[in-house]
C-alpha atoms as a PDB file:
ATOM      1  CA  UNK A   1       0.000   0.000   0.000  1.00  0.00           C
ATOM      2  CA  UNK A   2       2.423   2.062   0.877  1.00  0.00           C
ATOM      3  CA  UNK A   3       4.768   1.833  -2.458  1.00  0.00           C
ATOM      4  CA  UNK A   4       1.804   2.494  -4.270  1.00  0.00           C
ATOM      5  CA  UNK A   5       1.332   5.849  -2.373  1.00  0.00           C
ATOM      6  CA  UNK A   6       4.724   6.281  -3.304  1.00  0.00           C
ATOM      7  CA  UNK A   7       4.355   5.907  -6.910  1.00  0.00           C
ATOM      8  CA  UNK A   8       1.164   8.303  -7.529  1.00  0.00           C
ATOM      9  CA  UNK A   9       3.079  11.169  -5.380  1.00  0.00           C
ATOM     10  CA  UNK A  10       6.246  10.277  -7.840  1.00  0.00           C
ATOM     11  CA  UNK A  11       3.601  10.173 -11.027  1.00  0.00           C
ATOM     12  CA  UNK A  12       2.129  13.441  -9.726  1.00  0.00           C
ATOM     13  CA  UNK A  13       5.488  15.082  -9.169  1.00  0.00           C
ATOM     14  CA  UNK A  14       6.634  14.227 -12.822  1.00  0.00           C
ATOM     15  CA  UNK A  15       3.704  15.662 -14.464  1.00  0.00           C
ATOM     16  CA  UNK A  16       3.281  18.545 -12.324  1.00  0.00           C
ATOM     17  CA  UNK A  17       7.083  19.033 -13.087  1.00  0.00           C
ATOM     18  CA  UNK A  18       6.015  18.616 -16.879  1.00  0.00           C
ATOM     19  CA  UNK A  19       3.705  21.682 -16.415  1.00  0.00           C
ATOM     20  CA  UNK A  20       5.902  23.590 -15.021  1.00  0.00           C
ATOM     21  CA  UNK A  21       8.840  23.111 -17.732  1.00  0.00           C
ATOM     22  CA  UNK A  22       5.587  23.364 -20.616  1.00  0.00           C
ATOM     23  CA  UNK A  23       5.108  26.800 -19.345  1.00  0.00           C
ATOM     24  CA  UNK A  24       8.768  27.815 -19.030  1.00  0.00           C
ATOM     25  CA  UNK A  25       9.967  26.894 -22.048  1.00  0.00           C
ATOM     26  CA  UNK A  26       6.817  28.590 -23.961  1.00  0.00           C
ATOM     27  CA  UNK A  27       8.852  32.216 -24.386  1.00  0.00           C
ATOM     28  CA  UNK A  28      11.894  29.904 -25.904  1.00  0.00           C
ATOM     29  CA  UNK A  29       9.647  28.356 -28.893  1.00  0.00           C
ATOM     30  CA  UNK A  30      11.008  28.887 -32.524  1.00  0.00           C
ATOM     31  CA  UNK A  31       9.085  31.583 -34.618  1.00  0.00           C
ATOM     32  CA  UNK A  32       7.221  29.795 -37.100  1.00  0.00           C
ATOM     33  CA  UNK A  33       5.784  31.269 -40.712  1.00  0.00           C
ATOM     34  CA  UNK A  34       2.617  31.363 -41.712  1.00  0.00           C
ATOM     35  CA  UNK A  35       2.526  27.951 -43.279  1.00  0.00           C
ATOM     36  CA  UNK A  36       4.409  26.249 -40.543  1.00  0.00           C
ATOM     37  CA  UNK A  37       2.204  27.650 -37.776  1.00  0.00           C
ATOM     38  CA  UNK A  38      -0.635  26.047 -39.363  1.00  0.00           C
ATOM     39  CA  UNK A  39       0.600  22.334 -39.112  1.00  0.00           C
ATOM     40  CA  UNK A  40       1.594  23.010 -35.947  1.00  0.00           C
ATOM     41  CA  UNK A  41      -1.964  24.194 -34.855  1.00  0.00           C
ATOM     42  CA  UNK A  42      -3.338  21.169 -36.817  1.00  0.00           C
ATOM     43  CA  UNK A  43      -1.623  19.259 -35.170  1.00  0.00           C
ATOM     44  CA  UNK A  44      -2.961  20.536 -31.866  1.00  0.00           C
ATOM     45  CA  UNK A  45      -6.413  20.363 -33.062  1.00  0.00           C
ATOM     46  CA  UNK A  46      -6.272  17.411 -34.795  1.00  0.00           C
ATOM     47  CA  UNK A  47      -3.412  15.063 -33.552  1.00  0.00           C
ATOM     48  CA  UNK A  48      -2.521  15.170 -37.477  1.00  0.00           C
ATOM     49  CA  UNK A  49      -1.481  16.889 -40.454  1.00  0.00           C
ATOM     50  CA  UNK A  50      -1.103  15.997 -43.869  1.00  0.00           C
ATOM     51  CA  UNK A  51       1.123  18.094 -46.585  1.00  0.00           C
ATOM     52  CA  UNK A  52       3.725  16.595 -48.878  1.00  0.00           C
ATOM     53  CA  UNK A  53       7.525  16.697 -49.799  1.00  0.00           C
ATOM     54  CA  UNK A  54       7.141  19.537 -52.421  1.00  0.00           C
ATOM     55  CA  UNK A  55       5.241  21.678 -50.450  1.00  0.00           C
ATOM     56  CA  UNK A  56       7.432  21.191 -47.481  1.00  0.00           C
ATOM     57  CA  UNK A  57      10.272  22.247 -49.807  1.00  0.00           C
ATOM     58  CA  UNK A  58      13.487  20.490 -47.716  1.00  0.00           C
ATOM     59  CA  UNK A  59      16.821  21.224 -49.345  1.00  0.00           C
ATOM     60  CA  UNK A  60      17.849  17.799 -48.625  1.00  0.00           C
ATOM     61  CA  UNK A  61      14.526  15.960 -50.137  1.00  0.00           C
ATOM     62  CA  UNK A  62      16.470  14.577 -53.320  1.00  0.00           C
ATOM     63  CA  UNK A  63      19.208  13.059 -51.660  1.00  0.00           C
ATOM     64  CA  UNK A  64      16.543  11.316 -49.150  1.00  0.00           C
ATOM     65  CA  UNK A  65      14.439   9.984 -51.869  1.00  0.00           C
ATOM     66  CA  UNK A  66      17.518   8.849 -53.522  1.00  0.00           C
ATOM     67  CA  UNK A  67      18.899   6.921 -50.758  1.00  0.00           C
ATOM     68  CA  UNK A  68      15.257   5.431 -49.741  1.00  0.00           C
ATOM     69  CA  UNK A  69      14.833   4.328 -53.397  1.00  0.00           C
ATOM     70  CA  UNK A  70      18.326   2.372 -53.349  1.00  0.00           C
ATOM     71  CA  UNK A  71      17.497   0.006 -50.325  1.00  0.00           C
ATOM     72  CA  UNK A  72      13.508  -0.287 -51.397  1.00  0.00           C
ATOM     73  CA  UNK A  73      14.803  -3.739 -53.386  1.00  0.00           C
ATOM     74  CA  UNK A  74      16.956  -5.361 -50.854  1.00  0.00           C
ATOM     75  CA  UNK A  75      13.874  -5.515 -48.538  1.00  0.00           C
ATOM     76  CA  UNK A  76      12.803  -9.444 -49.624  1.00  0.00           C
ATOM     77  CA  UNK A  77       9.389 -10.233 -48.785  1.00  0.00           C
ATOM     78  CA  UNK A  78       9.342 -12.388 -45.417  1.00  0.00           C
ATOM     79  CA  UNK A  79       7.593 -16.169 -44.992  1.00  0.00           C
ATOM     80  CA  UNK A  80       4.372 -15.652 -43.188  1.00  0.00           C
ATOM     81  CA  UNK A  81       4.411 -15.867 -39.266  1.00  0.00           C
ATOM     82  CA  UNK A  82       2.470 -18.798 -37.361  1.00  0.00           C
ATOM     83  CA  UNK A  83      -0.845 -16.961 -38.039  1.00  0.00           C
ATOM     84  CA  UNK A  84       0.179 -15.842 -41.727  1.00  0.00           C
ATOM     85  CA  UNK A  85       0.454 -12.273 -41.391  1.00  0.00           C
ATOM     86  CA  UNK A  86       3.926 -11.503 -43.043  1.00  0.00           C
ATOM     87  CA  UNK A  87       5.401  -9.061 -40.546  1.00  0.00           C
ATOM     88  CA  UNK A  88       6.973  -6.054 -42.264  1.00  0.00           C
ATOM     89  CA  UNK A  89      10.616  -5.537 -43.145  1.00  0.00           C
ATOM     90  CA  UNK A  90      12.088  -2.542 -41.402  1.00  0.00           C
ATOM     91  CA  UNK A  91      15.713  -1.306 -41.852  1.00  0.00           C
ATOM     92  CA  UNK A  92      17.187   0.961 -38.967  1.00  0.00           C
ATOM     93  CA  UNK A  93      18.713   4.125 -41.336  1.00  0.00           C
ATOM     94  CA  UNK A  94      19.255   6.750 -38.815  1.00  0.00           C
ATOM     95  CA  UNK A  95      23.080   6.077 -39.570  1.00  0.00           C
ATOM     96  CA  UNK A  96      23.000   7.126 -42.577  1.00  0.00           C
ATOM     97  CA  UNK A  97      23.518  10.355 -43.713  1.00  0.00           C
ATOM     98  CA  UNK A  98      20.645  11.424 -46.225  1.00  0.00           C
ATOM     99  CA  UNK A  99      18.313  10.305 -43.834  1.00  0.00           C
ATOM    100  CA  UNK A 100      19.443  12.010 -40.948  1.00  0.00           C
ATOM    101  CA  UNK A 101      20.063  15.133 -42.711  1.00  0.00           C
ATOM    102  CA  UNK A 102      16.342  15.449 -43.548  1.00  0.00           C
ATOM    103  CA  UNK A 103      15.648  14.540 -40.261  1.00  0.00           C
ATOM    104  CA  UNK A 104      17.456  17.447 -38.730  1.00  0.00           C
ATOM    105  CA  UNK A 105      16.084  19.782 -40.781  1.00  0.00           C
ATOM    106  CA  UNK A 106      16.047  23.161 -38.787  1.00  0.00           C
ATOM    107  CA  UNK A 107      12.571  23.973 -40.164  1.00  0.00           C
ATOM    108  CA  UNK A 108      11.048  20.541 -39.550  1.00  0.00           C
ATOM    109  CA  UNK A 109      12.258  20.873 -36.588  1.00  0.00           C
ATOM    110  CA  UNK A 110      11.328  23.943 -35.475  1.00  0.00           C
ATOM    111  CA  UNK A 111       7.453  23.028 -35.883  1.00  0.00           C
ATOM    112  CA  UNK A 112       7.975  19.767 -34.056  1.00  0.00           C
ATOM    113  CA  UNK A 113       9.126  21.699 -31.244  1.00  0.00           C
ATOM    114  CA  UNK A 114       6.608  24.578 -31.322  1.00  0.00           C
ATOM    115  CA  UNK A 115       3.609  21.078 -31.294  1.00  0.00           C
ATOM    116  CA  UNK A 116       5.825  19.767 -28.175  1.00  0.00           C
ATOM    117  CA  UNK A 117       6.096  22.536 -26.645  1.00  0.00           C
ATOM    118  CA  UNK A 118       9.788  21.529 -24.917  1.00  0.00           C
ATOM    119  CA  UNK A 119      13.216  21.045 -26.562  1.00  0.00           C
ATOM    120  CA  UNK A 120      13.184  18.118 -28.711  1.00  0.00           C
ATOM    121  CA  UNK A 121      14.927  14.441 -29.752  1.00  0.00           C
ATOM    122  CA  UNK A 122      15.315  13.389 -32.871  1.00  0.00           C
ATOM    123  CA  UNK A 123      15.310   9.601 -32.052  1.00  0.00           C
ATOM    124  CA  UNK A 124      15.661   8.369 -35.877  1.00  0.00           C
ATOM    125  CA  UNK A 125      14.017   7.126 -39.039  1.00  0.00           C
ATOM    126  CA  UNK A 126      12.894   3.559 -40.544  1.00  0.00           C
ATOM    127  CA  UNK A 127      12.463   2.398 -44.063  1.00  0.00           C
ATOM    128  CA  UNK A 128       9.542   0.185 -43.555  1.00  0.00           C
ATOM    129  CA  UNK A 129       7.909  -1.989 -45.998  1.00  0.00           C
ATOM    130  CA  UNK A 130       4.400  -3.494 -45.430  1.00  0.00           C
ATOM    131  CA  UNK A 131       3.058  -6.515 -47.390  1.00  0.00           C
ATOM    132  CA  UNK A 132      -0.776  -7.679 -48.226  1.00  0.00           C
ATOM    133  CA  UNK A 133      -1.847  -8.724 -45.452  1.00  0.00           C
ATOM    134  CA  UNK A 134      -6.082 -10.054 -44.545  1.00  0.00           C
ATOM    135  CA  UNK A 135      -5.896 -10.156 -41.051  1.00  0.00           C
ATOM    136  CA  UNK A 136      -5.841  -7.457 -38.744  1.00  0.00           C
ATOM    137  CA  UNK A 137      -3.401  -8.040 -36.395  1.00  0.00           C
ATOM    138  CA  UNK A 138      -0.238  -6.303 -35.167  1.00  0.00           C
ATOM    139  CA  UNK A 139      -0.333  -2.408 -36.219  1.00  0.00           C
ATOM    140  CA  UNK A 140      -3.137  -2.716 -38.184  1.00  0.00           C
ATOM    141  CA  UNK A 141      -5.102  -2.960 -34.869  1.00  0.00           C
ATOM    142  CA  UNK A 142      -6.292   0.236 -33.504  1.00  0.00           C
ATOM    143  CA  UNK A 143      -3.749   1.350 -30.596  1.00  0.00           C
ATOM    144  CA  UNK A 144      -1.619   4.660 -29.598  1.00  0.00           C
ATOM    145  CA  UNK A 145       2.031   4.557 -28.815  1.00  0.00           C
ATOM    146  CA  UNK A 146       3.288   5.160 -25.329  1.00  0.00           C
ATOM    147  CA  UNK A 147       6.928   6.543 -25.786  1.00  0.00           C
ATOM    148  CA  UNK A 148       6.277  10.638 -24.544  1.00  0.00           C
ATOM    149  CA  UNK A 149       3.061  12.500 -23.325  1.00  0.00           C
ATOM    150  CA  UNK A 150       3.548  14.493 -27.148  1.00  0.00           C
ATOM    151  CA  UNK A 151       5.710  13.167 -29.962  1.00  0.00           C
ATOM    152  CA  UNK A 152       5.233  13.258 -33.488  1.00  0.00           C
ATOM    153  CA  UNK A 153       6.348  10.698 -36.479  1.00  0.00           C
ATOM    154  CA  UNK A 154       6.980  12.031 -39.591  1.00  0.00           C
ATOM    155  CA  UNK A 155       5.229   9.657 -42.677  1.00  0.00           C
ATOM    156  CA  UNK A 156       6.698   9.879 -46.315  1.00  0.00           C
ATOM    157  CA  UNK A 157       4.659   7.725 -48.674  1.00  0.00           C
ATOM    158  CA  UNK A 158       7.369   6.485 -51.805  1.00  0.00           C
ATOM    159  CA  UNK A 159       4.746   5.825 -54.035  1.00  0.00           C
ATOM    160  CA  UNK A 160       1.551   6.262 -54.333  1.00  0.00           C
ATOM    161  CA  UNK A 161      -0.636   4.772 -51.472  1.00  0.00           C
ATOM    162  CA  UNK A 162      -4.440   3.946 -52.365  1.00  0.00           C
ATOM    163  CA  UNK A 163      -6.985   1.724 -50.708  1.00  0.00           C
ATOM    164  CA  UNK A 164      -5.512  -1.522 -51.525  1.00  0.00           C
ATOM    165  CA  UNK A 165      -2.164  -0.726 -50.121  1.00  0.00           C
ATOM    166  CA  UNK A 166      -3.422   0.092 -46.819  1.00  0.00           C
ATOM    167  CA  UNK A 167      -3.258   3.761 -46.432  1.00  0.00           C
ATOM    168  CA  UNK A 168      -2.088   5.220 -42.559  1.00  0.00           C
ATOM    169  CA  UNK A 169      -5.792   5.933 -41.088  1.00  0.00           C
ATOM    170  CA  UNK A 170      -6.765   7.840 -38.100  1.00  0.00           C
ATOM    171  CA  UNK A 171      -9.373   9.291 -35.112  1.00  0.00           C
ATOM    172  CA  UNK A 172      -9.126  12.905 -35.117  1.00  0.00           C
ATOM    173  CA  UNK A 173      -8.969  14.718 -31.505  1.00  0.00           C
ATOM    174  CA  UNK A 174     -12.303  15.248 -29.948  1.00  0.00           C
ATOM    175  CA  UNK A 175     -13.509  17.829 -27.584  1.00  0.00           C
ATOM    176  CA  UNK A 176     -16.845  17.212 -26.993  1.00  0.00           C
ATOM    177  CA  UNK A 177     -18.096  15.979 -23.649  1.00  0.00           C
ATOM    178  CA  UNK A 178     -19.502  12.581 -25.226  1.00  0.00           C
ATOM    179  CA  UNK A 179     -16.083  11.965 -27.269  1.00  0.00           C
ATOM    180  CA  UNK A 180     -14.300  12.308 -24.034  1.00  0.00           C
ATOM    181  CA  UNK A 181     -16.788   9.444 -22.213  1.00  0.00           C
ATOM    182  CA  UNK A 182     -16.301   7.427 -25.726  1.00  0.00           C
ATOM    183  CA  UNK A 183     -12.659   8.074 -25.085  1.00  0.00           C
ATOM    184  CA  UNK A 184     -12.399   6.346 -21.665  1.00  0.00           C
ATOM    185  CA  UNK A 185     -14.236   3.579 -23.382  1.00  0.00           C
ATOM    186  CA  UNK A 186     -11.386   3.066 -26.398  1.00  0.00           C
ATOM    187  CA  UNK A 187      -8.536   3.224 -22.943  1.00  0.00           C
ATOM    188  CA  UNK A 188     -10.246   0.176 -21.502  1.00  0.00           C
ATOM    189  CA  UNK A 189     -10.536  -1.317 -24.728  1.00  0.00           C
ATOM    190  CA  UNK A 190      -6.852  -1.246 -24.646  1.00  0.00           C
ATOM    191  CA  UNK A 191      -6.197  -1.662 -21.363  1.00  0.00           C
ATOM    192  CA  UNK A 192      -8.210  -5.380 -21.723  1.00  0.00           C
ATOM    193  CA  UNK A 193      -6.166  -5.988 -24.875  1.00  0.00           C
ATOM    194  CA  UNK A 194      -2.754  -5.436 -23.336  1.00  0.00           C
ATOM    195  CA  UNK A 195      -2.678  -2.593 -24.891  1.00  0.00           C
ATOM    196  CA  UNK A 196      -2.005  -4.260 -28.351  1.00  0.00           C
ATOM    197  CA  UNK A 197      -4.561  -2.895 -30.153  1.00  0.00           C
ATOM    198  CA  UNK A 198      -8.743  -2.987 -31.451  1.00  0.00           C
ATOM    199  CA  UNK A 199      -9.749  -4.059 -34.255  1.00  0.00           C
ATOM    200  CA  UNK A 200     -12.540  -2.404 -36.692  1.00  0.00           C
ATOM    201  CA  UNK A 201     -15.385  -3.977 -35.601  1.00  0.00           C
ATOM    202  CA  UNK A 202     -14.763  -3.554 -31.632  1.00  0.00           C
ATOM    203  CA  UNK A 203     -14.010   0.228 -32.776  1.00  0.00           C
ATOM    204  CA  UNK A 204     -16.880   1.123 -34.464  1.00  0.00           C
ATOM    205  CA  UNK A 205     -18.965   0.343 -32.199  1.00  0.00           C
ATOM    206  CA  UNK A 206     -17.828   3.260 -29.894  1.00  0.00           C
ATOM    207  CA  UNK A 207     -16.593   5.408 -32.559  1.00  0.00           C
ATOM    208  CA  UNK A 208     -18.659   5.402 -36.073  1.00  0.00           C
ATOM    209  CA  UNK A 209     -16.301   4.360 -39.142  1.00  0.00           C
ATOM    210  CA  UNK A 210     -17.676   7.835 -40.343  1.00  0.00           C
ATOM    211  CA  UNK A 211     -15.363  10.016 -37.988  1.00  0.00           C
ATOM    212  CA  UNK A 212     -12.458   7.816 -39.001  1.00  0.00           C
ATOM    213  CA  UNK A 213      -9.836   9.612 -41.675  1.00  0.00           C
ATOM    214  CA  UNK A 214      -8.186   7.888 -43.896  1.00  0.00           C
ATOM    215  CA  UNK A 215      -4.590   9.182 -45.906  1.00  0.00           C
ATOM    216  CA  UNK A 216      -4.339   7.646 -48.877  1.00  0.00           C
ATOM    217  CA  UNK A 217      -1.850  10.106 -50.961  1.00  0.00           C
ATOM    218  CA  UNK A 218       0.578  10.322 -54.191  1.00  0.00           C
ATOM    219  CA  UNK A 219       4.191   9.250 -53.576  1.00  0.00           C
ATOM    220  CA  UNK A 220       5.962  12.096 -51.589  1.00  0.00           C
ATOM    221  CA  UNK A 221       2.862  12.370 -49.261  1.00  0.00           C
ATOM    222  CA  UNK A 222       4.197  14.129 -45.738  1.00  0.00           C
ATOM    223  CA  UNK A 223       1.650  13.052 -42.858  1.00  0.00           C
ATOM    224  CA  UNK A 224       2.648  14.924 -38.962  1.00  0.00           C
ATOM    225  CA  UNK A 225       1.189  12.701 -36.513  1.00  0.00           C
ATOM    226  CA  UNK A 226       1.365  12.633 -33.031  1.00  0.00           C
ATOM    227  CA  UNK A 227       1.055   8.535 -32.069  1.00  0.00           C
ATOM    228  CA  UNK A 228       0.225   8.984 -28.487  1.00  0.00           C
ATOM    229  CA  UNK A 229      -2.554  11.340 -28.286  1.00  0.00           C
ATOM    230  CA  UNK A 230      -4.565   9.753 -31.382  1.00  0.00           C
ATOM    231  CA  UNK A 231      -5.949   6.768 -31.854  1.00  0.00           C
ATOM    232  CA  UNK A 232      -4.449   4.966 -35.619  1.00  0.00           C
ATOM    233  CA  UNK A 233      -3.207   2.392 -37.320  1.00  0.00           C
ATOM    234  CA  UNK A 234      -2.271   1.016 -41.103  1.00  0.00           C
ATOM    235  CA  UNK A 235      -5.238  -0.584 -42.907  1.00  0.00           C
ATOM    236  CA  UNK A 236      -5.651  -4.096 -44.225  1.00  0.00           C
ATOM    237  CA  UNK A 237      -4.139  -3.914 -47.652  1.00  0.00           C
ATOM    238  CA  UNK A 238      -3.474  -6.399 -50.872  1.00  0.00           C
ATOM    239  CA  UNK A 239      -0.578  -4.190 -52.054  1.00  0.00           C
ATOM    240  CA  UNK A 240       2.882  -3.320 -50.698  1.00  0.00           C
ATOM    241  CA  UNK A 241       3.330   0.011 -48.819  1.00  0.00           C
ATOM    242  CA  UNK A 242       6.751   1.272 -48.751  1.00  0.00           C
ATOM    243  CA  UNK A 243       6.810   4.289 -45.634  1.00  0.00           C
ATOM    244  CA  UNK A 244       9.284   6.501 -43.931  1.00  0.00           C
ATOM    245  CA  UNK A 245       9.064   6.902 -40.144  1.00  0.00           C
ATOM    246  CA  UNK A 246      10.665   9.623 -38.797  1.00  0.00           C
ATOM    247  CA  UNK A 247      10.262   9.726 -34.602  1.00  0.00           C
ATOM    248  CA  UNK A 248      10.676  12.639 -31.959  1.00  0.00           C
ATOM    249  CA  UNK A 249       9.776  13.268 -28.521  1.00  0.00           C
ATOM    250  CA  UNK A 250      11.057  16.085 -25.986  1.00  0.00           C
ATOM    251  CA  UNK A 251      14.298  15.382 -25.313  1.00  0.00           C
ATOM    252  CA  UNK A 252      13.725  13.969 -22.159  1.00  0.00           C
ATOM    253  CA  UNK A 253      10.823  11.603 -23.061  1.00  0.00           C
ATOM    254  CA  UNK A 254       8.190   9.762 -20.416  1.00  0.00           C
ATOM    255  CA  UNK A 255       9.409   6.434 -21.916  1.00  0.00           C
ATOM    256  CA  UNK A 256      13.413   6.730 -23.417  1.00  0.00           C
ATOM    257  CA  UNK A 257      13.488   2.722 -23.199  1.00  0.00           C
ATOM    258  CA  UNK A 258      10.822   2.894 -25.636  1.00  0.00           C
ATOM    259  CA  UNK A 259      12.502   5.229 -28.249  1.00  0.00           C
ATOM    260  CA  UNK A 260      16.016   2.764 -28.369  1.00  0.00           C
ATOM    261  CA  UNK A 261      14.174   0.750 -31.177  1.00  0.00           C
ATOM    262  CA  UNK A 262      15.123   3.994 -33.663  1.00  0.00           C
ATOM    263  CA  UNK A 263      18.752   3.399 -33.296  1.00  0.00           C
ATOM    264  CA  UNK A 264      19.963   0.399 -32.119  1.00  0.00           C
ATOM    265  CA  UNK A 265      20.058  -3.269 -33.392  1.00  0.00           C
ATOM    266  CA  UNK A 266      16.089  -4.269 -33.046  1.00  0.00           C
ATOM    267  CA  UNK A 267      16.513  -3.997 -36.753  1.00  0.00           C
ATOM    268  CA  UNK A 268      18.487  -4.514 -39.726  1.00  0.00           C
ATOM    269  CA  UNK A 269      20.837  -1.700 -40.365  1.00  0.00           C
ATOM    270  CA  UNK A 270      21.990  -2.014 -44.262  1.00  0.00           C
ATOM    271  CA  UNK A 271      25.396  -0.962 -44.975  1.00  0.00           C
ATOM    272  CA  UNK A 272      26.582   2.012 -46.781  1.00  0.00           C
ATOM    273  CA  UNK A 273      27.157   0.513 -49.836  1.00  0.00           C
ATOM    274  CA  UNK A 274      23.564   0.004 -50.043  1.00  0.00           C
ATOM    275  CA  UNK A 275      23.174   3.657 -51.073  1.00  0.00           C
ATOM    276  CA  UNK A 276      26.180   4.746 -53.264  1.00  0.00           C
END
């Protein structure tokens, strides 16, 4: 009993200590233009924010595409898992320098931090590619990630991404007093789940399919997310979908054993040759 006094005084302490640094660091937050003030306030609004490559403009755009192009073919489809959902392949390429070039981008950047609201990490990027797959399992189950309280991924579509390749789909925020009861209801859901994940038909039944949004998008498609605070997940598809995940979270996240998986050896890191 006592331990677990111990532990809500400690939770309490770290968020009220969250506020406090929130509010501090508010006078310290990049200007932002016109343009990039609006995804960050869409992303406040809406947990999302969907542009693309050319709009955003990035010096360093080519030389990403380039690079993510070049290792597409060395990702072999895998054998199907016990339950035969092929798991997607996912190469580690925060080493490398065209990726992490884009992803230090002062301007992308700069609106990250102005959505976080604190100094941010740039944890790293993955080249993921997802394979037809009929069961909804893994992340195509509804969930939210856990890793800060705010954090945003960065999602570049390399080719065009329709229906049947399982486009990156979405709850918007909610404000209303009934979305916040229906709200509680989707954090039991995935409390009792293990926090794995929903699928559609347990979802729409507290959440109509008609307030879901779905991205589908040309190749070069930029969608801002922020994992934690919205409810998502990739759609069922029959096609490949080839993705770039670029991940940040204040620089002193909730959960730093959770952002490791960016830059370490959970995945296949392919070798510089890969992109010369």
């Amino acid at each position: 009993m006592l331990n677990r006094v111990k532990e809500k005084i400690s939770v309490l302490e770290s968020e009220l200590k969250y506020r406090v640094e929130l509010s501090q660091h508010q006078k310290n937050l990049p200007l932002l233009g016109k343009g990039d003030r609006l995804i960050s306030e869409s992303l406040k609004r809406d947990g999302a924010y969907i542009t693309s490559l050319a709009d955003l403009g990035l010096a360093s755009t080519t030389q990403l595409l380039q690079a993510a192009n070049s290792l597409l073919p060395t990702m072999a489809t895998p054998r199907d898992s016990h339950a035969g959902y092929k798991l997607p392949q996912i190469y580690t390429v925060t080493d490398l320098p065209e990726f992490f070039a884009w992803g230090i981008e002062a301007r992308l950047q700069n609106i990250i931090e102005n959505y976080i609201g604190l100094p941010i990490a740039f944890h790293g990027v993955h080249l993921r590619k997802d394979f037809p797959n009929d069961q909804q399992l893994q992340t195509l189950l509804w969930h939210k990630d856990a890793e800060d309280r705010r954090m945003i991924k960065v999602i570049i579509y390399l080719h065009d991404v329709t229906d049947k390749h399982g486009p990156f789909e979405y709850v918007p925020r909610r404000y209303n007093l009934l979305a916040k009861l229906s709200d509680y209801r989707i954090d039991y859901e995935l409390l009792q789940s293990n926090y794995l994940g929903i699928n559609d038909e347990k979802l729409n039944k507290i959440i109509p399919k008609s307030a879901w949004k779905s991205c589908p998008g040309k190749a070069g498609t930029v969608i801002f997310v922020d994992p934690r605070n919205i409810l998502h997940h990739g759609t069922v598809r029959i096609q490949e979908r080839s993705t770039l995940f670029f991940t940040y979270t204040a620089n002193l996240p909730k959960r730093p054993e959770l952002c490791t998986q960016y830059n370490d050896d959970t995945f296949a890191k392919p070798s510089r040759q890969l992109t010369a």
